[in-house]
N, C-alpha and C. Protein backbone atom coordinates (compact mmCIF):
# COMPACT_ATOMS: atom_id res chain seq x y z
N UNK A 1 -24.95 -7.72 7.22
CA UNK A 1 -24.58 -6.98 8.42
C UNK A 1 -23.20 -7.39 8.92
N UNK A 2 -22.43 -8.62 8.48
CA UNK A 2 -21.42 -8.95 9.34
C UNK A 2 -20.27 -8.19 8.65
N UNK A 3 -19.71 -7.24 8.10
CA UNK A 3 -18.69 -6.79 7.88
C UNK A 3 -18.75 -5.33 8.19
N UNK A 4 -18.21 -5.17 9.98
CA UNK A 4 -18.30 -3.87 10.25
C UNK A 4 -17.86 -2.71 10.06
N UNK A 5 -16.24 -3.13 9.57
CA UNK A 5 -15.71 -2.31 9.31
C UNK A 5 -13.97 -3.17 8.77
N UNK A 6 -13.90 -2.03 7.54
CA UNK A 6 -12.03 -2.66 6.78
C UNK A 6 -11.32 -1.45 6.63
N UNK A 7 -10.24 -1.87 7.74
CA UNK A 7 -9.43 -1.20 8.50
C UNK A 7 -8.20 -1.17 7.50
N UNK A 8 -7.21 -0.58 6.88
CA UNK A 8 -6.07 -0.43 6.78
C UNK A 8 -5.15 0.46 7.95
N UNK A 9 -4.05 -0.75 8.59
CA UNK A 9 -3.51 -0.39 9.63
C UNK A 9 -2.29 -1.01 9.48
N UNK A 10 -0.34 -0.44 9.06
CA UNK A 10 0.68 -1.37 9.34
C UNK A 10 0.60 -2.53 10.69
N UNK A 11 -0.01 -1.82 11.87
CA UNK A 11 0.43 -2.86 12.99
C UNK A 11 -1.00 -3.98 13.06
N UNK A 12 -1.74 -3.87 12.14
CA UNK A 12 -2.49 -5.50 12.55
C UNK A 12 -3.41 -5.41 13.73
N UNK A 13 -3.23 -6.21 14.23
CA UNK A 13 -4.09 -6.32 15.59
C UNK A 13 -3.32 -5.83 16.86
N UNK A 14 -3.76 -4.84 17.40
CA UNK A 14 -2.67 -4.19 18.00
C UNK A 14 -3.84 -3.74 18.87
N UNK A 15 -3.32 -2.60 19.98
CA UNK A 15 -4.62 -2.41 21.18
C UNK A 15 -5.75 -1.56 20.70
N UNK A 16 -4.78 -0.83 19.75
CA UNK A 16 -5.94 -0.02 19.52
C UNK A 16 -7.56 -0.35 18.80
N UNK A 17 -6.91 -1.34 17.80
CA UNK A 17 -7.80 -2.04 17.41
C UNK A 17 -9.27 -3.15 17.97
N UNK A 18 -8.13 -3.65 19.27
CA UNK A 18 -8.69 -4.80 20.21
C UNK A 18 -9.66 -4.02 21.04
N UNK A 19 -9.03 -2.84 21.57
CA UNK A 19 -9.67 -2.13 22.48
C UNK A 19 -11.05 -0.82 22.06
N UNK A 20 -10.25 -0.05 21.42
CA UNK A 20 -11.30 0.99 20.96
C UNK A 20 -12.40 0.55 19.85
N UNK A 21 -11.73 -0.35 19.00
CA UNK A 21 -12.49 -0.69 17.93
C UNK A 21 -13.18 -1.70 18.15
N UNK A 22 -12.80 -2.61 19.45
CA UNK A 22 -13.09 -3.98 19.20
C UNK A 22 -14.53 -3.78 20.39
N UNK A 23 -14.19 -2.42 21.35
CA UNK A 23 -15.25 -1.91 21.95
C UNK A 23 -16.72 -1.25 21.70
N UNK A 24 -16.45 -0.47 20.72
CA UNK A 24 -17.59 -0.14 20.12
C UNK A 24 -17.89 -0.67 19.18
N UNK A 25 -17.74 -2.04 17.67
CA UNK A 25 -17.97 -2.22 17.19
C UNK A 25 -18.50 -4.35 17.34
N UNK A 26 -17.73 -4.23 19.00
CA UNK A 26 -17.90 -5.75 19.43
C UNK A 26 -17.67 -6.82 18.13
N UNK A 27 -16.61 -7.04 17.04
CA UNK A 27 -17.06 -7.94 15.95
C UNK A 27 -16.68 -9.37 16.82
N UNK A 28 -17.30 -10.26 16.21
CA UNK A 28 -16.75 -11.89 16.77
C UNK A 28 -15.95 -12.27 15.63
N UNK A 29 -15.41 -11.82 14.68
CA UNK A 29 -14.42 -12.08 14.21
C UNK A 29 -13.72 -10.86 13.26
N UNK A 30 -12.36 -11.13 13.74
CA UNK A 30 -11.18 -10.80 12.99
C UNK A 30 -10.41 -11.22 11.51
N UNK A 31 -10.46 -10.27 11.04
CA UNK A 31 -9.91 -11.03 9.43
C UNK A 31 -8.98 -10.48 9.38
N UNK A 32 -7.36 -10.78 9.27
CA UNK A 32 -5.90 -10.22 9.05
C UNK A 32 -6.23 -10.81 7.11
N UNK A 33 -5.84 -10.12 6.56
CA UNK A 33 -5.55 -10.19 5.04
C UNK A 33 -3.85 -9.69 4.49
N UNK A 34 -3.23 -10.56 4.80
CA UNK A 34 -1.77 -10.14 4.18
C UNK A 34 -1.18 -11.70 4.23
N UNK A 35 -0.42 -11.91 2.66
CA UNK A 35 0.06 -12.71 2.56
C UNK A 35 1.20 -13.54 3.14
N UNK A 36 1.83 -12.38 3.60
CA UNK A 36 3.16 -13.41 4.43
C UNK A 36 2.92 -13.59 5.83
N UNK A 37 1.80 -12.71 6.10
CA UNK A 37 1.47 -13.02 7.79
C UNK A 37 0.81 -14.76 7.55
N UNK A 38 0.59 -14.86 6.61
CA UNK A 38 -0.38 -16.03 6.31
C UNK A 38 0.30 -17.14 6.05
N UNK A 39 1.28 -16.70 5.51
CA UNK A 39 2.98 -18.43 5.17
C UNK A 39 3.41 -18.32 6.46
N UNK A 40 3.15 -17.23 7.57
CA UNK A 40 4.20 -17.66 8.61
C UNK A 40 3.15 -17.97 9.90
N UNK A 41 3.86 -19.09 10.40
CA UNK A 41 2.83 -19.50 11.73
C UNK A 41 3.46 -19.02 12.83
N UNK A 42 4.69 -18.35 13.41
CA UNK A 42 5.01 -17.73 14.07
C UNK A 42 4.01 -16.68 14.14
N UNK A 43 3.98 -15.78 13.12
CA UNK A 43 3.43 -14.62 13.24
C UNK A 43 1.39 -14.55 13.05
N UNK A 44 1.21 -16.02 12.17
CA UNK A 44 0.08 -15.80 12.51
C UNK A 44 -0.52 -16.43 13.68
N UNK A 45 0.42 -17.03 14.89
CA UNK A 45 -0.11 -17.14 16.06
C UNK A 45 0.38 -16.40 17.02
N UNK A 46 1.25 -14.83 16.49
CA UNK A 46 1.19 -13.53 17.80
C UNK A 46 0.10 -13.21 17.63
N UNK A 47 -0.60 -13.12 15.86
CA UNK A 47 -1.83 -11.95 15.88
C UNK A 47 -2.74 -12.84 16.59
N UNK A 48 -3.34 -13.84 16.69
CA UNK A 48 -4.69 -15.06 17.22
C UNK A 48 -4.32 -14.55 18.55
N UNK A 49 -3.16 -14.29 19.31
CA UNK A 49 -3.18 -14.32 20.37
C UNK A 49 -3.19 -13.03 20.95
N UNK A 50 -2.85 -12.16 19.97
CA UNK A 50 -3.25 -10.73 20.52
C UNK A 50 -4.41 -10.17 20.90
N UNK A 51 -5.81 -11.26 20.41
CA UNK A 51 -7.13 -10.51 20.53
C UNK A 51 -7.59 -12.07 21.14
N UNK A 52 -7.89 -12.18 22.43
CA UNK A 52 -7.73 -13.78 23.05
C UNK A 52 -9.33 -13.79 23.20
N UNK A 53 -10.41 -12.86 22.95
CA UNK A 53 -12.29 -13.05 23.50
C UNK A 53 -12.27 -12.63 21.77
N UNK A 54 -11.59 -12.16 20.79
CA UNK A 54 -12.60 -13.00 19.97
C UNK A 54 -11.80 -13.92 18.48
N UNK A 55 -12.28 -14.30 17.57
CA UNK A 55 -11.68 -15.36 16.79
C UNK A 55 -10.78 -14.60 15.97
N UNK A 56 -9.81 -14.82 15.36
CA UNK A 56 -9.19 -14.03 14.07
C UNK A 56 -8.28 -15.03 13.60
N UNK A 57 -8.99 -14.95 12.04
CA UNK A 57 -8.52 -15.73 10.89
C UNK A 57 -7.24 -14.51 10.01
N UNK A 58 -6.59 -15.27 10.11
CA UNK A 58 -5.30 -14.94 9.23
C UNK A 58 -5.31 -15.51 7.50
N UNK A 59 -5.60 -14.75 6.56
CA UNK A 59 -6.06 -15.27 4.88
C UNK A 59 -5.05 -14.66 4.12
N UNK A 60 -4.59 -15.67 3.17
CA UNK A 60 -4.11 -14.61 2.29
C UNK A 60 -5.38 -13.68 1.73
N UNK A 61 -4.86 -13.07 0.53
CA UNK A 61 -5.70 -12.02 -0.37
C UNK A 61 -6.48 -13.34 -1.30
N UNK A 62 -6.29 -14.29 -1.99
CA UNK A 62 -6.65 -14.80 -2.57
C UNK A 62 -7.51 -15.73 -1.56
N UNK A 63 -7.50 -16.06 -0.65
CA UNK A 63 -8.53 -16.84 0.18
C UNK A 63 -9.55 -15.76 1.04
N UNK A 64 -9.25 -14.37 1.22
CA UNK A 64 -9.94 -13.43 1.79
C UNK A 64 -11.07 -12.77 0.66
N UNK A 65 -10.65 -12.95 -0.87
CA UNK A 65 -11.45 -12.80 -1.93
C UNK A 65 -12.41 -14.01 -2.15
N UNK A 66 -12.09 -15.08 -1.62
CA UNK A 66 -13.18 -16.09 -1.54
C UNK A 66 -13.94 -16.13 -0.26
N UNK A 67 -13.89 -15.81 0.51
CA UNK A 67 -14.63 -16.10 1.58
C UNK A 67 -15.51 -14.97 1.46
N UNK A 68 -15.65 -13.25 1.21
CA UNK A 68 -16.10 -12.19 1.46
C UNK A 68 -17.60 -12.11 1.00
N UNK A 69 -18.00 -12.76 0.23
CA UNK A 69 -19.31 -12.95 0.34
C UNK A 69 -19.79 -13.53 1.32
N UNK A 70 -19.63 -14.85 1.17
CA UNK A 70 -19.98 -15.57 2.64
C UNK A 70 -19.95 -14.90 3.92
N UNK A 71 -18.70 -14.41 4.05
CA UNK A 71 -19.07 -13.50 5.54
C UNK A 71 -20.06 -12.33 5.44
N UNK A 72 -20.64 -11.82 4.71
CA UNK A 72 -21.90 -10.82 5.02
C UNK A 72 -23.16 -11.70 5.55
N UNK A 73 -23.31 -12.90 5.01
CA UNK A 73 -24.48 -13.65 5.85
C UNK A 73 -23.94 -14.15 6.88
N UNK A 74 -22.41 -14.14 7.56
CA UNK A 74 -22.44 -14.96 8.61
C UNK A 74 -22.90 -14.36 9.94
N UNK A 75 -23.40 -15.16 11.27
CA UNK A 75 -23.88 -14.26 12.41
C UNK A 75 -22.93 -13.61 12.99
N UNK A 76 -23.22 -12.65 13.50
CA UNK A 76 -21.87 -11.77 14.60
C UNK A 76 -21.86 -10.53 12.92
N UNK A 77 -20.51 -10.19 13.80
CA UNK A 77 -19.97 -9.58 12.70
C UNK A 77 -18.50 -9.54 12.60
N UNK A 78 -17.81 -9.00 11.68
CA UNK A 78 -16.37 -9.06 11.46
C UNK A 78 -15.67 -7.60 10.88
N UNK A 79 -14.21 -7.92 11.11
CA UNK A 79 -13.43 -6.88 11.21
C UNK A 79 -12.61 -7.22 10.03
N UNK A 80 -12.33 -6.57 9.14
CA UNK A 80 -11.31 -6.66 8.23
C UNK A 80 -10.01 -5.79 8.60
N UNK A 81 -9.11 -6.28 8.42
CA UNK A 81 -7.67 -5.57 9.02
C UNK A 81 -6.34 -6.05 7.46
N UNK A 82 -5.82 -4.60 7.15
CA UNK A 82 -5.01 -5.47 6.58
C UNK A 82 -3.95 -3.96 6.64
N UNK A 83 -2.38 -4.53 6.04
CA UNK A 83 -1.19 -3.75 6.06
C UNK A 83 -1.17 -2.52 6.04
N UNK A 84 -1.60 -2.59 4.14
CA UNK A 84 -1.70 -1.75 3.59
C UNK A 84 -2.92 -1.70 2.42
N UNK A 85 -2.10 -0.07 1.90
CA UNK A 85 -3.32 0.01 0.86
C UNK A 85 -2.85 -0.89 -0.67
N UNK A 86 -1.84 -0.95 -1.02
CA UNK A 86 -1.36 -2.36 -1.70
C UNK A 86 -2.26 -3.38 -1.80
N UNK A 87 -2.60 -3.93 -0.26
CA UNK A 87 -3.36 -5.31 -0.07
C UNK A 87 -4.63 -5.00 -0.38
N UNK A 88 -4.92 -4.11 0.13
CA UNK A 88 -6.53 -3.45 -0.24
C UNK A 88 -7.24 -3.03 -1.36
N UNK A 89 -6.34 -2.53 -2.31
CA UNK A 89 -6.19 -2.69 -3.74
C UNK A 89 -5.78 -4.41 -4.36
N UNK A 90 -5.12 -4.68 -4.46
CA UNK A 90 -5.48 -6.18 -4.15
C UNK A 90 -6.63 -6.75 -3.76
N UNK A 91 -7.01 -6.92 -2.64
CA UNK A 91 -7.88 -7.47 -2.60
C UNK A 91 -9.65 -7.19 -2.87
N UNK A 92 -9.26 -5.80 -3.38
CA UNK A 92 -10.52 -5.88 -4.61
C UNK A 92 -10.46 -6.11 -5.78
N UNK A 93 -9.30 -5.66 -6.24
CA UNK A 93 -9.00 -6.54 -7.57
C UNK A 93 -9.08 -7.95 -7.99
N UNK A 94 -9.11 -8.74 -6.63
CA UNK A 94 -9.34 -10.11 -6.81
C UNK A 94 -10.63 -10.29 -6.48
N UNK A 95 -11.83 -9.66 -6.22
CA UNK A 95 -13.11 -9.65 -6.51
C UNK A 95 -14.04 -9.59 -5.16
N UNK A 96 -13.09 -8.80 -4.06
CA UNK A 96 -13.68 -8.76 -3.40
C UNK A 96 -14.54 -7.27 -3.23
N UNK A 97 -16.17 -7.02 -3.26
CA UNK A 97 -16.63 -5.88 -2.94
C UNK A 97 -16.88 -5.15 -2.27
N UNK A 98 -15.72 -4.76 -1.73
CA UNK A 98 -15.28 -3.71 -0.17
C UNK A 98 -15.95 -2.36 -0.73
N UNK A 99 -17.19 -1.57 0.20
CA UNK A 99 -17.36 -0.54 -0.23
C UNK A 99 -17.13 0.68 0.45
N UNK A 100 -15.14 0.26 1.28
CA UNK A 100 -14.98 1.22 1.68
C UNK A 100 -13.63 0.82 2.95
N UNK A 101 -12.47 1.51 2.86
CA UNK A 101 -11.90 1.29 3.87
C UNK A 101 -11.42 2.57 4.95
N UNK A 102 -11.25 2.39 6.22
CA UNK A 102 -10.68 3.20 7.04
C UNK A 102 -9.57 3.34 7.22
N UNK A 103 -8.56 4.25 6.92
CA UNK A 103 -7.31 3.93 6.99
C UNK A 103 -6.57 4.50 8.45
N UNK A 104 -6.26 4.08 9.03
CA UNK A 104 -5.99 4.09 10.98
C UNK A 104 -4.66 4.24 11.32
N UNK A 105 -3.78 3.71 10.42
CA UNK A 105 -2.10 3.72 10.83
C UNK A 105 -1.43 3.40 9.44
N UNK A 106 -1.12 4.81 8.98
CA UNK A 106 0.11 4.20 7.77
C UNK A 106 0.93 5.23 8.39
N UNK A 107 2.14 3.97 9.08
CA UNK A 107 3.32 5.39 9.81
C UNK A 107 4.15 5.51 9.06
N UNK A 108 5.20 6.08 9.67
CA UNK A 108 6.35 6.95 8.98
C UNK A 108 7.32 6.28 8.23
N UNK A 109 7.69 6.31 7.12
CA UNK A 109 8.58 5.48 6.52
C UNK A 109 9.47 6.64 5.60
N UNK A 110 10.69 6.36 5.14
CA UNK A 110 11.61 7.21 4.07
C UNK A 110 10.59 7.10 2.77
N UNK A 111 10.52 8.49 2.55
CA UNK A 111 10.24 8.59 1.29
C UNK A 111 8.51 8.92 1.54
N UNK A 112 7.83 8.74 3.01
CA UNK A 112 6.45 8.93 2.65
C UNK A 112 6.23 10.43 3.31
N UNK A 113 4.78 10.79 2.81
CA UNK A 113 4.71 12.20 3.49
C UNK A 113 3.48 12.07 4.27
N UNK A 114 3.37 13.11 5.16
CA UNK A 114 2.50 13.02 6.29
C UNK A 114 1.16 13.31 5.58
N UNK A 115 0.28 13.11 5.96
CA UNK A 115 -1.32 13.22 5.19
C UNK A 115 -2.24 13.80 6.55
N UNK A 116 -1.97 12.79 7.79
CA UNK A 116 -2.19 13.15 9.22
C UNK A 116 -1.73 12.73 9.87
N UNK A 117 -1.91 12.80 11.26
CA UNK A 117 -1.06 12.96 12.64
C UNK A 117 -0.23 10.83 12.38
N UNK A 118 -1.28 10.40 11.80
CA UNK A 118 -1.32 8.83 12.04
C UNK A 118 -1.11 8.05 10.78
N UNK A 119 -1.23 8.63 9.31
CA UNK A 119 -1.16 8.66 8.43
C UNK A 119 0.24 9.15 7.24
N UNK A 120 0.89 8.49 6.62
CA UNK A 120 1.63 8.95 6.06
C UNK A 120 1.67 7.97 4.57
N UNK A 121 2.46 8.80 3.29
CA UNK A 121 1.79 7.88 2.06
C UNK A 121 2.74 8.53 0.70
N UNK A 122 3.27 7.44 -0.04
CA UNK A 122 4.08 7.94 -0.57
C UNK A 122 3.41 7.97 -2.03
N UNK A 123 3.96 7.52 -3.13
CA UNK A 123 3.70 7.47 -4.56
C UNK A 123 2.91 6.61 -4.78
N UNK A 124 3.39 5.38 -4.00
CA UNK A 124 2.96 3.97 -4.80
C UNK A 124 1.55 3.71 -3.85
N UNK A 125 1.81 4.46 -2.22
CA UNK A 125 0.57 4.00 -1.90
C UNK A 125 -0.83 4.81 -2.35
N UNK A 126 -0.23 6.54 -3.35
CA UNK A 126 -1.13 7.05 -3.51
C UNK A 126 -1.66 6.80 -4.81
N UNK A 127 -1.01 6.11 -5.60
CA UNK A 127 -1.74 5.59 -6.97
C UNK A 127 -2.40 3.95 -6.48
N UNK A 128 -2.44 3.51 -5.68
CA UNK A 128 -3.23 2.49 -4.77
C UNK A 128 -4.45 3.12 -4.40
N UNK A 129 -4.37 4.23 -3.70
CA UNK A 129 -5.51 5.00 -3.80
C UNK A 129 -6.58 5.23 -4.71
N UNK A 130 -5.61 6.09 -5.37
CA UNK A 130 -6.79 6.28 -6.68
C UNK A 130 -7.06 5.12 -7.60
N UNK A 131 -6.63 3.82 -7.38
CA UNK A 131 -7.19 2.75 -8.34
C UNK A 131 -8.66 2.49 -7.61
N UNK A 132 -8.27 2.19 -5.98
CA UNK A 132 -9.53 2.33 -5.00
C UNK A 132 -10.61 3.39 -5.35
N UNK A 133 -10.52 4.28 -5.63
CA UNK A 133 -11.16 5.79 -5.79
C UNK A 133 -12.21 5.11 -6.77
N UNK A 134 -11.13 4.93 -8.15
CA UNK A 134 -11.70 4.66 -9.12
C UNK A 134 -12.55 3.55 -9.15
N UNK A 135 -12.57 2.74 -8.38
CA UNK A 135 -13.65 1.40 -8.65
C UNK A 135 -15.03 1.65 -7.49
N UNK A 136 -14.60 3.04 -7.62
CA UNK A 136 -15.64 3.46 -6.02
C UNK A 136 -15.79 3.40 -4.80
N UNK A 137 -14.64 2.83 -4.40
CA UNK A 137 -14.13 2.60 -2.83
C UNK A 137 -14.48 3.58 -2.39
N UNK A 138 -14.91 3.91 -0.96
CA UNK A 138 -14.51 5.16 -0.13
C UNK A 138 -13.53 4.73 0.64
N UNK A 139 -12.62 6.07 0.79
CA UNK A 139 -11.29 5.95 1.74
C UNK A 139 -11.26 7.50 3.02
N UNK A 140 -11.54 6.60 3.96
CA UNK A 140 -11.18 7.59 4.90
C UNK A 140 -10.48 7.65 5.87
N UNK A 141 -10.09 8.48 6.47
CA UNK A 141 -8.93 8.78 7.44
C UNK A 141 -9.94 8.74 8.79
N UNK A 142 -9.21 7.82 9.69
CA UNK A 142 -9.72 8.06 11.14
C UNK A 142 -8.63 6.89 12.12
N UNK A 143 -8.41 7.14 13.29
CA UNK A 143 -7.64 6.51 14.35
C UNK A 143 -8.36 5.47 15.24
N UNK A 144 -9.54 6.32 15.80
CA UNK A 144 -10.27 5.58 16.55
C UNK A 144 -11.42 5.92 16.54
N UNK A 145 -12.93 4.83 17.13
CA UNK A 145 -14.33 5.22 16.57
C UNK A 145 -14.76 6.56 17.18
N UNK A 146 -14.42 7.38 18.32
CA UNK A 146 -14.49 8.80 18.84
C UNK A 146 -14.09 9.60 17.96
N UNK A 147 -12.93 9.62 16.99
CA UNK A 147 -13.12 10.49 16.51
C UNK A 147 -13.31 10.68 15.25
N UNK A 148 -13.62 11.88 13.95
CA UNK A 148 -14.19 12.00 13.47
C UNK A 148 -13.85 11.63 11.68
N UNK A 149 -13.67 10.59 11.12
CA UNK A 149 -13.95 9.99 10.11
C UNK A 149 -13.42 11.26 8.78
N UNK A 150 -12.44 11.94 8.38
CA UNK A 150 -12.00 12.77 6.73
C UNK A 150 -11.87 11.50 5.69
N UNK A 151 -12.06 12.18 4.77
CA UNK A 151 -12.40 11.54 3.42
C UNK A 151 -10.69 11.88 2.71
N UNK A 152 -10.14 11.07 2.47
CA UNK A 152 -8.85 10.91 2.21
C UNK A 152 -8.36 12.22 1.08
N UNK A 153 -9.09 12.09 -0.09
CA UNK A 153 -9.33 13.32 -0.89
C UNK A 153 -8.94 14.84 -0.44
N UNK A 154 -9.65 14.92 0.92
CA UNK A 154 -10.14 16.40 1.86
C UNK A 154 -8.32 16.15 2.36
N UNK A 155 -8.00 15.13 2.58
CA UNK A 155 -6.64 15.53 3.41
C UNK A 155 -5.73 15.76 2.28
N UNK A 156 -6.08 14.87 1.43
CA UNK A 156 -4.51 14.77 0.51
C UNK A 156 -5.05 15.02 -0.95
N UNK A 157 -5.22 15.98 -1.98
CA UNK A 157 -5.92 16.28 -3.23
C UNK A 157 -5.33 15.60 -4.13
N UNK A 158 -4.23 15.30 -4.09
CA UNK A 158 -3.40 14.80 -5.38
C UNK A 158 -3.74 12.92 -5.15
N UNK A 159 -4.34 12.57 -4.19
CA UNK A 159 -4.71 11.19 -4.48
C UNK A 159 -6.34 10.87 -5.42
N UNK A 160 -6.80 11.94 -5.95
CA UNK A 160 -8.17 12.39 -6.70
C UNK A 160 -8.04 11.64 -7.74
N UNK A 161 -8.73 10.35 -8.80
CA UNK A 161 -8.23 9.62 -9.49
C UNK A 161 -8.59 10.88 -10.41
């Protein structure tokens, strides 16, 4: 029961997360999964301090692939949060069995195209996709828990492995 939900979001722990997500899904812990947030202690003590009522561990990918068993028996529950879909591909490739991520904020960058209002995705993040696809991930599009959850596929066809 403890892994409520794995978020792909550029901004991390941010309000929306703390607030809408952190409201209806109450987890007692936070998992940031990106490697350089994880070499830097500047930055992994903005994110600890951005969400101050509940815990969040900052891992690389290779320490977030070891722990992910363990956290399904732990009490409470937890939030997985990470960059991108890069890391997320990653970090099932390193053996973790995510059966499914939400993708909440991939913004605007040169070179990516819009997918939805909150969502945008270029080459490299859409063959990230379909490696996900392919190992059976589900990937879906949503912002916040009100509203209503598309299946990444339905928005964007050419990410179909």
């Amino acid at each position: 029961m403890s892994w409520l939900n794995q978020r792909v979001d550029d901004r991390l722990v941010h309000g929306q997360v703390v607030v809408a997500w952190g409201s209806a899904l109450r987890p007692a812990r936070l998992y940031v999964v990106d490697d350089q947030v994880a070499g830097s202690p500047w930055e992994r003590d903005l994110l600890v301090s951005a969400a101050p009522d509940t815990e969040v561990r900052v891992l690389t990918v290779a320490e977030a692939a070891s722990a992910w068993e363990a956290e399904r028996s732990a009490p409470g529950g937890a939030m997985l949060l990470l960059r991108d879909l890069r890391t997320a591909r990653a970090l099932v490739e390193s053996g973790a069995d995510v059966p499914a991520f939400t993708l909440g904020g991939l913004h605007y960058a040169p070179g990516k195209g819009k997918i939805a209002e909150y969502v945008y995705l270029d080459e490299a993040d859409r063959e990230d996709a379909r490696a996900l696809l392919r190992r059976g991930v589900k990937l879906e599009v949503q912002d916040v828990p009100a509203t209503r959850p598309q299946g990444l596929m339905a928005l964007d066809p050419t990410v179909a492995p």
